[in-house]
Protein backbone atom coordinates (compact mmCIF):
# COMPACT_ATOMS: atom_id res chain seq x y z
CA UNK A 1 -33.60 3.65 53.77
CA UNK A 2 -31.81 6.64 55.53
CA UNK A 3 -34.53 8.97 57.26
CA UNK A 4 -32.53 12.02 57.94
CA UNK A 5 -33.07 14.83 60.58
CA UNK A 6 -30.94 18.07 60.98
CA UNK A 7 -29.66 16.19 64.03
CA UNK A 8 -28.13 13.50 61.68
CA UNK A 9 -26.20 16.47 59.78
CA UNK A 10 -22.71 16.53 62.00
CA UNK A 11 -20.27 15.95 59.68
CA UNK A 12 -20.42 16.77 55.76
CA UNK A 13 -21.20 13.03 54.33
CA UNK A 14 -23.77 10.95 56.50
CA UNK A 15 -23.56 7.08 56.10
CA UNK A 16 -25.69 6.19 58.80
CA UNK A 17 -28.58 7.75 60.57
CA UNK A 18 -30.32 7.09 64.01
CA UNK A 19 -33.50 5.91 61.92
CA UNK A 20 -33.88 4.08 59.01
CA UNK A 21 -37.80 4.73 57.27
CA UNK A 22 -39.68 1.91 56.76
CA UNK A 23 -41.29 -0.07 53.68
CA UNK A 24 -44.64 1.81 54.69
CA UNK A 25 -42.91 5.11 54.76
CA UNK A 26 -41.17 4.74 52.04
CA UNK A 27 -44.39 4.76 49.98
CA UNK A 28 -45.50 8.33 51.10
CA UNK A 29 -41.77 10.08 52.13
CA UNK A 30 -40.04 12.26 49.54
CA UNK A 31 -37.02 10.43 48.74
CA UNK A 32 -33.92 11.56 46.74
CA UNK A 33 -31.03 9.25 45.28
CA UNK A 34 -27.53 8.93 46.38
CA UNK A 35 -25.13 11.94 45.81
CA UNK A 36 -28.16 14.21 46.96
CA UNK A 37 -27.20 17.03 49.03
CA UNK A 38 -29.09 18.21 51.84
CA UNK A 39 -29.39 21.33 53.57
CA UNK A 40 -31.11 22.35 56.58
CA UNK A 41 -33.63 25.89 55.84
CA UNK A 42 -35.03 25.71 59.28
CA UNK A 43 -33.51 26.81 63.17
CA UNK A 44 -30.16 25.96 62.47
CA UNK A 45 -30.03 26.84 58.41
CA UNK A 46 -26.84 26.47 56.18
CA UNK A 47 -26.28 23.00 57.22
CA UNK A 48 -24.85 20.67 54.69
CA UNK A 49 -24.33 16.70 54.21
CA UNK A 50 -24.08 14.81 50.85
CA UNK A 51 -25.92 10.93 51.31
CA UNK A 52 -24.21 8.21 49.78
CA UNK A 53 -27.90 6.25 49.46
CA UNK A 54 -31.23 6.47 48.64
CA UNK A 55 -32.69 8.88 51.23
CA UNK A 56 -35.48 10.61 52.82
CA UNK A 57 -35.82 13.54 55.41
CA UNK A 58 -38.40 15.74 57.16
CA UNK A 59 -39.63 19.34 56.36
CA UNK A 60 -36.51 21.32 57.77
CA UNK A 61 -34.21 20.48 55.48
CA UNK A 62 -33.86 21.05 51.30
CA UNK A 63 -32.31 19.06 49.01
CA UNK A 64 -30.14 19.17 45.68
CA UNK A 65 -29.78 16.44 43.32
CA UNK A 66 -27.21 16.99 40.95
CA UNK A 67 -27.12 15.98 37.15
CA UNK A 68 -24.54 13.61 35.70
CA UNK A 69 -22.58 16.54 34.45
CA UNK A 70 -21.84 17.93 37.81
CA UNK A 71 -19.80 16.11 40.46
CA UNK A 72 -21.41 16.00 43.88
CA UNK A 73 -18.14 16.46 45.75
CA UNK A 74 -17.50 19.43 44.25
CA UNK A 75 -21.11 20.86 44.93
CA UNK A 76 -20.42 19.71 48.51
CA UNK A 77 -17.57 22.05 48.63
CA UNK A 78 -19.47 24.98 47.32
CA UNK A 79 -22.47 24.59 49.37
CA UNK A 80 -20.21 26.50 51.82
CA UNK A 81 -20.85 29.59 50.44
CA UNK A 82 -24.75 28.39 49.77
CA UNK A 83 -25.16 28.42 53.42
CA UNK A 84 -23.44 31.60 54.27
CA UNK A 85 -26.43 32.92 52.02
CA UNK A 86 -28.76 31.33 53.88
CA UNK A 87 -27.96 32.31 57.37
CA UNK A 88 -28.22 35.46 55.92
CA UNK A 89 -31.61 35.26 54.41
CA UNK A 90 -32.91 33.88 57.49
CA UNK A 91 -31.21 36.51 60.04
CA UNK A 92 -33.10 38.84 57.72
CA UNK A 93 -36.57 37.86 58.05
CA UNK A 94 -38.84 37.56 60.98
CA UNK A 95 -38.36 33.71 61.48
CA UNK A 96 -35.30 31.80 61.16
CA UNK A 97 -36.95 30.01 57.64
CA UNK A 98 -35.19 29.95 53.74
CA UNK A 99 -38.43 28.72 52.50
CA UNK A 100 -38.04 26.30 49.00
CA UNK A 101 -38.31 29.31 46.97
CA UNK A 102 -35.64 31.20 48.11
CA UNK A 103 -33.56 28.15 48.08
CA UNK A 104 -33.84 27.25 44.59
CA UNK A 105 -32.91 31.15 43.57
CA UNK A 106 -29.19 31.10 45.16
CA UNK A 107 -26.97 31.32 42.81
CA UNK A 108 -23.55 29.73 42.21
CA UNK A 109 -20.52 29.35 39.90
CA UNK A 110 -19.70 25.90 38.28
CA UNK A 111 -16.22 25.68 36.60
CA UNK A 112 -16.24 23.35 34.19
CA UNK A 113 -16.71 19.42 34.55
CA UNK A 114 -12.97 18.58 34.55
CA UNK A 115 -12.14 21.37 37.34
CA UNK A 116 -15.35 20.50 39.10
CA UNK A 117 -14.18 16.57 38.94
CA UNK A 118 -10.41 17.66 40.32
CA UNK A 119 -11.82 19.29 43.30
CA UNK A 120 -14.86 16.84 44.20
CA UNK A 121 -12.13 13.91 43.91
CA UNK A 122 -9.65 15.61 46.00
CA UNK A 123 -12.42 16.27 48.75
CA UNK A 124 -13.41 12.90 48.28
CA UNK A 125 -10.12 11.52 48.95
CA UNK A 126 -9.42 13.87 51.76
CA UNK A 127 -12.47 12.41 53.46
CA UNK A 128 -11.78 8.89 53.25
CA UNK A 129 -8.41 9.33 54.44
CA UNK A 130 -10.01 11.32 57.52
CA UNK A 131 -12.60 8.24 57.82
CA UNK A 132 -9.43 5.62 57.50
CA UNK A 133 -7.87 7.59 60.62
CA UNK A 134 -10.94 8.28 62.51
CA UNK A 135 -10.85 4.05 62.50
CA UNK A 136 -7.36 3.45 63.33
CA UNK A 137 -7.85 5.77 66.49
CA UNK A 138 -11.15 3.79 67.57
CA UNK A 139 -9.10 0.71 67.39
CA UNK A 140 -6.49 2.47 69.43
CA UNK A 141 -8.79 3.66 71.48
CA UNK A 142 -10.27 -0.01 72.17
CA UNK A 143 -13.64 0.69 70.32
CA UNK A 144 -14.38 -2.46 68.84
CA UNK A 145 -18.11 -2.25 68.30
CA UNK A 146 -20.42 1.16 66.54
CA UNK A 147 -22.86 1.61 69.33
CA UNK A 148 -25.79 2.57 67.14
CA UNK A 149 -24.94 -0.42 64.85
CA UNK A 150 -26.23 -4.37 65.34
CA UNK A 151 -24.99 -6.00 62.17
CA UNK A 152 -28.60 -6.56 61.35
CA UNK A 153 -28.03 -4.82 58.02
CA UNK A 154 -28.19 -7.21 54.72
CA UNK A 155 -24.57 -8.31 53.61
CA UNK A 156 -25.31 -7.08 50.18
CA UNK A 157 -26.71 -3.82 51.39
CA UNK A 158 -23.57 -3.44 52.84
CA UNK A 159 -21.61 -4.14 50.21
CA UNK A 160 -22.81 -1.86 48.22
CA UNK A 161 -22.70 0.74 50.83
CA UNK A 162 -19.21 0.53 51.08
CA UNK A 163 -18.51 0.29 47.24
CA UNK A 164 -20.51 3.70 47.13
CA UNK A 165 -18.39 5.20 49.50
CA UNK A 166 -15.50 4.18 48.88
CA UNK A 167 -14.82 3.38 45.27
CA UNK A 168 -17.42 5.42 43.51
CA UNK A 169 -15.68 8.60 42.06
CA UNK A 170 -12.25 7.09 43.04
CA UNK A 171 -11.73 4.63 39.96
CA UNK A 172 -12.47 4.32 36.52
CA UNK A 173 -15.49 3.75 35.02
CA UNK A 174 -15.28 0.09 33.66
CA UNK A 175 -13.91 -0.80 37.19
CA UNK A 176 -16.77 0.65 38.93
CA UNK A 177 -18.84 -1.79 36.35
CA UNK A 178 -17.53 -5.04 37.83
CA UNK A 179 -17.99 -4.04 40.79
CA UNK A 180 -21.49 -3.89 40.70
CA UNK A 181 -21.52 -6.69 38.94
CA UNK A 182 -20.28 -8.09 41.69
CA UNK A 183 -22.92 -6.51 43.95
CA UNK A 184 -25.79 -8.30 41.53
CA UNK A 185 -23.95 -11.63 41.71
CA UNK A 186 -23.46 -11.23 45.92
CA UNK A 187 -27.61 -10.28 46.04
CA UNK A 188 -28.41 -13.45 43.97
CA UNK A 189 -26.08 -15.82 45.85
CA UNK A 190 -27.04 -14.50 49.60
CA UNK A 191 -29.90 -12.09 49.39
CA UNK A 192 -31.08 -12.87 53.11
CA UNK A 193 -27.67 -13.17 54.45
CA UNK A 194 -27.19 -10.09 57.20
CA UNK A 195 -23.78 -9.15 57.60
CA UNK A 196 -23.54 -10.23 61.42
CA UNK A 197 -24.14 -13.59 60.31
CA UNK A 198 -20.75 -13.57 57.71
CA UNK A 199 -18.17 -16.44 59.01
CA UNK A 200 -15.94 -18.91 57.58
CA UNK A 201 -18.35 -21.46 56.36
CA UNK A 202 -21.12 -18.59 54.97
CA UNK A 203 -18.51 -16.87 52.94
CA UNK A 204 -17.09 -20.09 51.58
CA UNK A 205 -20.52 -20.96 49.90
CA UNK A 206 -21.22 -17.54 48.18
CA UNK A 207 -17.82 -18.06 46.91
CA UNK A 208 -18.66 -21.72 45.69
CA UNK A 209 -21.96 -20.52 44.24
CA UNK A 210 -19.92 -18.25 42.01
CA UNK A 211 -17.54 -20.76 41.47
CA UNK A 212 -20.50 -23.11 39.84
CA UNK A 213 -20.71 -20.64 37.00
CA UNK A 214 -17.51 -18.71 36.43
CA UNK A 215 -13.70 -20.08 36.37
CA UNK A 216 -11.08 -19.94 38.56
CA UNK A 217 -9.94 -16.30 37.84
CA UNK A 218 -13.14 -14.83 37.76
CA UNK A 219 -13.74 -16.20 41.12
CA UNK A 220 -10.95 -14.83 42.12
CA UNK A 221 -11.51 -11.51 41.30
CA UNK A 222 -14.59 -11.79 42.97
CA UNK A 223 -13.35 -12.61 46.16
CA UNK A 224 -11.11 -9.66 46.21
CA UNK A 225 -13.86 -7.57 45.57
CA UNK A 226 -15.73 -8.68 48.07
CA UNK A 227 -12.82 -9.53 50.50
CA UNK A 228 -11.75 -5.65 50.61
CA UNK A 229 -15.37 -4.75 52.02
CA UNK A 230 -15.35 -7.59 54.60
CA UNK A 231 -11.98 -6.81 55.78
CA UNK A 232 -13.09 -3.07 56.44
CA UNK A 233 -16.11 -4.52 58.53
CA UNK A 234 -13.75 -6.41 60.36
CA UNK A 235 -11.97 -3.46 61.18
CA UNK A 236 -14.81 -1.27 62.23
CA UNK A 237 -16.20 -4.32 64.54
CA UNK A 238 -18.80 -5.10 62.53
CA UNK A 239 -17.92 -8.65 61.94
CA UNK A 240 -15.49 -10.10 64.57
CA UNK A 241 -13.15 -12.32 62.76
CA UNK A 242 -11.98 -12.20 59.40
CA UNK A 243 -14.73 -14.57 57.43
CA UNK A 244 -12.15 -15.02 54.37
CA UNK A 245 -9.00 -16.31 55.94
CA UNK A 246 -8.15 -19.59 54.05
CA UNK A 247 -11.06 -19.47 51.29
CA UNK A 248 -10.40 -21.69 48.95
CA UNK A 249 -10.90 -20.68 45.21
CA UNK A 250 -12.66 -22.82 42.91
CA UNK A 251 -14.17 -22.58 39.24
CA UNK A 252 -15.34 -24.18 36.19
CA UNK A 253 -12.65 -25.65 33.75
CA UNK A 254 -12.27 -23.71 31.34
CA UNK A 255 -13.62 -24.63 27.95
CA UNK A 256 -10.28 -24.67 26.04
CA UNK A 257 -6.83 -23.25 26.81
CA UNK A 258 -6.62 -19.82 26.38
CA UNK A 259 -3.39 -18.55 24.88
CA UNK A 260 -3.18 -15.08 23.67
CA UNK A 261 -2.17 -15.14 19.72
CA UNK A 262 0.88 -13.05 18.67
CA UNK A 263 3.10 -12.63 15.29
CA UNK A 264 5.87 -13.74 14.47
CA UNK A 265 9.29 -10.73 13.28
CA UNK A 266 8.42 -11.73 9.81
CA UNK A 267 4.94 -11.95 9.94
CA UNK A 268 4.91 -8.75 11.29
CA UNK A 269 6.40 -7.48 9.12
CA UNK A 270 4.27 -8.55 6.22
CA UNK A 271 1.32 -7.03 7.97
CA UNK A 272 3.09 -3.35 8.45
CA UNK A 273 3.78 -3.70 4.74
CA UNK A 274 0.41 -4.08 4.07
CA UNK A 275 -0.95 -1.13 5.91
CA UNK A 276 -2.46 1.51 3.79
CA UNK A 277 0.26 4.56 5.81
CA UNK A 278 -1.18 7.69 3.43
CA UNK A 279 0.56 10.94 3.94
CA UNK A 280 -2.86 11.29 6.68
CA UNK A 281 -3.54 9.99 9.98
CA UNK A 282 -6.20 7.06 9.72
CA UNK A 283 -6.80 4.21 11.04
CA UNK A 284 -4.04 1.66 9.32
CA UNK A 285 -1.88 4.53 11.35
CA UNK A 286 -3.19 3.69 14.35
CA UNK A 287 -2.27 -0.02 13.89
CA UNK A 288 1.42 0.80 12.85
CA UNK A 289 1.61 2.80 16.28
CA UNK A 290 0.16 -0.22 18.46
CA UNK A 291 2.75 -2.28 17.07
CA UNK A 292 5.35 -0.33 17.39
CA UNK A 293 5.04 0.93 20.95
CA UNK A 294 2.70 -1.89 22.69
CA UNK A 295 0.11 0.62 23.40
CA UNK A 296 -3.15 -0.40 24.86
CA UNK A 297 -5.91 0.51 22.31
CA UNK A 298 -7.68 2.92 24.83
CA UNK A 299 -4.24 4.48 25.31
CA UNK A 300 -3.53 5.03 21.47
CA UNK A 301 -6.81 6.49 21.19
CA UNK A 302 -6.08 9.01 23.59
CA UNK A 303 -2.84 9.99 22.06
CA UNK A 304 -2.64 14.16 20.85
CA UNK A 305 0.21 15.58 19.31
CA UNK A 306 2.04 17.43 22.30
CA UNK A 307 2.56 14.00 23.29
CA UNK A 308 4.90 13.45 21.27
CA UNK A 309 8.40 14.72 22.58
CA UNK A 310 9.67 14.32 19.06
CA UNK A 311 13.29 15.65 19.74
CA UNK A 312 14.11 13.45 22.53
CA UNK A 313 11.85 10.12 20.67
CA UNK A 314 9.65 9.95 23.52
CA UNK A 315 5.68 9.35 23.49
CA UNK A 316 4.28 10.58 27.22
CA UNK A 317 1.39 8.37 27.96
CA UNK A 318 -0.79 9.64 30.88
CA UNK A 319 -4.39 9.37 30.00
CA UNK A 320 -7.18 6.94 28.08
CA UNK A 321 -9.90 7.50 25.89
CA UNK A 322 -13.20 5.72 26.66
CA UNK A 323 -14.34 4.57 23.47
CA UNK A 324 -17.13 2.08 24.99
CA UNK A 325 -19.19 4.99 26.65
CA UNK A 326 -17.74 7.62 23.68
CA UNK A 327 -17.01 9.82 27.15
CA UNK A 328 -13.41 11.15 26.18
CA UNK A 329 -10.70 11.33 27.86
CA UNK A 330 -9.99 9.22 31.32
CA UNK A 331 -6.97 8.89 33.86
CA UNK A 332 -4.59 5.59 33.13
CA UNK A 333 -5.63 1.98 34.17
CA UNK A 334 -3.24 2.02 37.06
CA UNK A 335 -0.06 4.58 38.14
CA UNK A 336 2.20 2.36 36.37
CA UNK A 337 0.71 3.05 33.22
CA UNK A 338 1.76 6.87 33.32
CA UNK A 339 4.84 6.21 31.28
CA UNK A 340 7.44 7.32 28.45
CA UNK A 341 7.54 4.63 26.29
CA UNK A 342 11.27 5.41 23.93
CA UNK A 343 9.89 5.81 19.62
CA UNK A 344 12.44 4.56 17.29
CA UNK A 345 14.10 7.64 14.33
CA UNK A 346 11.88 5.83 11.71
CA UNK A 347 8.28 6.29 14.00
CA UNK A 348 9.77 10.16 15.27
CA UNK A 349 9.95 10.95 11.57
CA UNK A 350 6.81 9.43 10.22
CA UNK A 351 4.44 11.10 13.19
CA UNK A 352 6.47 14.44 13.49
CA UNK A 353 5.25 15.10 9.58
CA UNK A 354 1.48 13.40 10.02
CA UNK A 355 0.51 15.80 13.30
CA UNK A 356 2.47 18.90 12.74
CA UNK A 357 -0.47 21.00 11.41
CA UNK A 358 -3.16 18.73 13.83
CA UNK A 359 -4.78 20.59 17.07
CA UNK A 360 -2.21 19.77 20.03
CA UNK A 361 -4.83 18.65 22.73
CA UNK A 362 -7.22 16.76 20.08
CA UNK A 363 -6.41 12.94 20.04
CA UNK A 364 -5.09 12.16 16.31
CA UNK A 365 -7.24 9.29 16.25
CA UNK A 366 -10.22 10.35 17.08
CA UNK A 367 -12.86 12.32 14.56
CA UNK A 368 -15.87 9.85 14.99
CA UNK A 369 -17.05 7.56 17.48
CA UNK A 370 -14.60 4.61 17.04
CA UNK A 371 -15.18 0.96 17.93
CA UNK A 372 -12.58 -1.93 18.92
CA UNK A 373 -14.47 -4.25 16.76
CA UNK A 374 -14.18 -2.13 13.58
CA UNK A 375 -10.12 -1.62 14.19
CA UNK A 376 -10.31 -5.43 14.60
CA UNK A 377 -11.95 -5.90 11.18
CA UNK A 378 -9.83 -3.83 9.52
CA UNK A 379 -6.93 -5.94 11.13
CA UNK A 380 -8.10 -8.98 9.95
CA UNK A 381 -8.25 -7.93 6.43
CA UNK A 382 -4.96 -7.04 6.39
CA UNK A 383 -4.00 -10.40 8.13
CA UNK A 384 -5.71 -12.72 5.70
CA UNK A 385 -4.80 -11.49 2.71
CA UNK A 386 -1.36 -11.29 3.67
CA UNK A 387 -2.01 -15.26 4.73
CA UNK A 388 -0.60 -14.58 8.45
CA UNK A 389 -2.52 -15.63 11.58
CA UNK A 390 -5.44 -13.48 12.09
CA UNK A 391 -4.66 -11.26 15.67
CA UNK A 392 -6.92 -8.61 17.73
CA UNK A 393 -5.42 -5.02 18.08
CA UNK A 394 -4.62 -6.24 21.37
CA UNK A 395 -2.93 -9.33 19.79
CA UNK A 396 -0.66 -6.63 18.75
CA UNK A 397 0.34 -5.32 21.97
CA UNK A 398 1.07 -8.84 22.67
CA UNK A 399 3.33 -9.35 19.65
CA UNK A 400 5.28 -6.44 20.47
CA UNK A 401 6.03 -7.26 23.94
CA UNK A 402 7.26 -11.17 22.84
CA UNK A 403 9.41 -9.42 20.27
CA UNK A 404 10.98 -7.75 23.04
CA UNK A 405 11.10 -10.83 24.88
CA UNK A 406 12.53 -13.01 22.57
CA UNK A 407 15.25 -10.14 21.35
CA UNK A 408 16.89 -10.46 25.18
CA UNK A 409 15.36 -7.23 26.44
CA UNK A 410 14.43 -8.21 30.19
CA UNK A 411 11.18 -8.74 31.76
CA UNK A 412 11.16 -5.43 34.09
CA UNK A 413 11.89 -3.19 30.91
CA UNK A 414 9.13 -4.67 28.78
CA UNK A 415 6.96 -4.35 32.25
CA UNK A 416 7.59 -0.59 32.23
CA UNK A 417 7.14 -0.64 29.02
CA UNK A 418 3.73 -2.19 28.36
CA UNK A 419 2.78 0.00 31.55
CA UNK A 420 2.12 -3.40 34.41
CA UNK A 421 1.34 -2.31 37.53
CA UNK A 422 4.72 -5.32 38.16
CA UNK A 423 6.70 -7.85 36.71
CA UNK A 424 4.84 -10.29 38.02
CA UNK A 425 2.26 -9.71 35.28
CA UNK A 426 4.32 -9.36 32.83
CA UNK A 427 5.56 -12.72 33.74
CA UNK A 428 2.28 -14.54 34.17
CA UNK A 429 0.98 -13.35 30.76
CA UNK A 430 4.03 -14.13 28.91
CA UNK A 431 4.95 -17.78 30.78
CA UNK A 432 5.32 -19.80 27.80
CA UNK A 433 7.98 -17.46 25.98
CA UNK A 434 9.70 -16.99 29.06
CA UNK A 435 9.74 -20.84 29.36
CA UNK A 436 10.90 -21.36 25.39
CA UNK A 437 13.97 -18.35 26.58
CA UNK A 438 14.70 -20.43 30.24
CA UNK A 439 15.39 -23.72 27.80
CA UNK A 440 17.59 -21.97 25.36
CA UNK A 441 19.50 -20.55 28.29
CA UNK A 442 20.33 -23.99 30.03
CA UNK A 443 21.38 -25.39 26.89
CA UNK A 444 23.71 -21.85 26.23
CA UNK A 445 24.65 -23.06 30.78
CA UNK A 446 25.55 -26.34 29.36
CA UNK A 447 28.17 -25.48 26.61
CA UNK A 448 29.66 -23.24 28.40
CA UNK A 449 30.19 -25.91 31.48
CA UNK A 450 31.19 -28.35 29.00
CA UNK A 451 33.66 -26.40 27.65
CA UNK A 452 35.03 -26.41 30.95
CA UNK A 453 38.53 -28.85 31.12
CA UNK A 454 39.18 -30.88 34.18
């Protein structure tokens, strides 16, 4: 654990400290959690650093532990002005002191969570981009090796070190998830495992530990995980070759072939002509949009009525709505999926008439907490007793893209318009209908050769 000392407080987010408390201190030390911010009230007041880990730290410094609601970065920013205070509170009295008191009566102004979140982010950015530089010039400068670091320092420990400073505040939500799940899995495969000690052969078997209980993919995903914060050790010369050149990628066999269902033009269409479309937005509505635009469901969800760009038929997607948590709204899954995905006349005069008199920043879909599985029922229902395959709502992003698909529309314009990051994923999830369009186009190649006189 970090044992911090105004001395450690000479830059504005400490990662490391020139002690670490022990197991016996730890017992009797005040400690705060990560995204604690420290301040020194003693000598050389108005100090600031935010820790990125469980911490402790001696009697000249205070400490502010924000709640969820407030982002840390942001109060990081502001502490600027706490300090000024400060320094003036000490100058004032007879020793240089801001006592705990005095500290906890300074008072501050807190925009709201969205502005606080823009500004912390921003900061947070800024500062990794400074960090990313600060590296490139020690390797310039032919610093291979941190002085004041041995490597001694558990792999996992690391890990998630890096994964706090670096991702944490910088991506969404669910991917922040599997990334700690892939801390857990890394501190049950090689809980011992320091990071000097990483190489070839000791990455290999945490990878083909995971492999023993996950597939191929997932073990892939893993290692990239993983791989990103090994490659940034190798850069700050903490490990001295790259451990994961030439893994090899294994997995379980998968039980049975996946293959994502879809629908068929007409059996699509006997499912939109089952939908319950009242002269209301509900949920049968929210269905009929999925499959006509190949929305993802968190990106319906999200949709409000100045979306809608009704006189040019455009639908502006830039945002999600985080129905697992029930959090609201949340940036895209990736850049790409900040798009204008073209409505047809029929969809522009439906939705123009159902959210006219609707709140224009309110998501249309939204008046309860809303789960996937109960839009999936309600799919279902409409699937069986119209006696057509039975498909997820996501089933129904699917079906809209292989409608494109098989209609001749290329691969990069369905890309954009499902929102993939690039083609190439487009491609991999839609292989077999790309295969079933290659075959129908050599046989077209043929004809048209044979129809060719010597």
């Amino acid at each position: 654990m970090l044992w911090v000392t105004p001395t450690d407080i000479n830059s504005n987010i400490i990662k490391t400290t020139a002690r670490r408390l022990s197991i016996k201190g730890e017992k009797v030390a005040r400690i705060v959690p990560k995204n604690t911010i420290l301040v020194t009230c003693i000598a050389s007041i108005g100090k600031n650093a935010l820790v990125l880990e469980k911490s402790s730290f001696n009697q000249q410094i205070n400490s502010l532990t924000p709640f969820d609601k407030y982002n840390p970065y942001f109060l990081l920013t502001d502490s600027v002005l706490w300090s000024n205070t400060m320094k003036q509170q000490g100058a004032a009295g007879m020793m240089q002191i801001v006592n705990k008191n005095e500290f906890s009566e300074i008072e501050t102004n807190i925009p709201s969570e969205e502005e606080q979140n823009k500004i912390g982010n921003l900061y947070k950015q800024i500062d990794n981009l400074i960090t990313l530089h600060q590296r490139y010039k020690n390797r310039r400068k032919g610093v291979d090796k941190m002085d004041t670091y041995d490597g001694n320092e558990l792999f996992y420990k690391y890990y998630e070190r890096w994964v706090n400073v670096y991702k944490e505040g910088a991506i969404r939500k669910s991917t922040m998830q599997k990334y700690n799940l892939s801390l857990k899995w890394l501190k049950k495969l090689a809980p011992k495992l320091k990071l000097k000690e990483v190489n070839r052969i000791t990455y290999q078997e945490i990878l083909n530990g995971y492999a023993e209980k996950h597939e191929r993919q997932s073990t892939m995903d893993f290692h990239h995980q993983i791989k990103a914060s090994v490659l940034d050790a190798v850069d700050d010369g903490y490990i001295e070759k790259d451990p994961t050149r030439k893994a090899i990628i294994k997995g379980r066999t998968p039980v049975r072939e996946k293959k994502e269902k879809y629908l068929n033009q007409f059996e699509l269409q006997k499912l939109i002509s089952d939908l319950n479309l009242k002269n209301s937005i509900n949920s049968d509505w929210l269905i009929y949009l999925i499959a006509k635009t190949g929305l993802r469901f968190s990106e319906a969800l999200a949709i409000t009525p100045k979306d809608f760009d009704f006189p040019h038929q455009i639908l502006n997607v830039d945002k999600t709505w985080n129905y697992k948590d029930n959090t609201g709204f949340e940036a895209t899954k990736n850049k790409s999926s900040e798009r204008k995905v073209q409505l047809d006349w029929q969809t522009v005069i439906q939705f123009s008439e159902l959210v006219k008199d609707l709140e224009p920043s309110s998501p249309i879909f939204i008046n309860d907490r809303i789960y996937n599985s109960t839009i999936n029922d309600l799919l279902a229902r409409h699937c069986k007793r119209v006696e057509i395959p039975v498909i997820s709502i996501h089933g129904l992003r699917h079906t809209h893209a292989s409608l494109l698909l098989y209609a001749g529309v290329s691969v990069a314009s369905v890309a954009h318009r499902l929102g993939h990051a690039s083609m190439t994923t487009t491609q991999k999830t839609y292989l077999h209908i790309i295969q079933e369009l290659e075959n129908t186009d050599i046989d077209k190649i043929m004809r048209a050769l044979t129809s060719l006189n010597s």
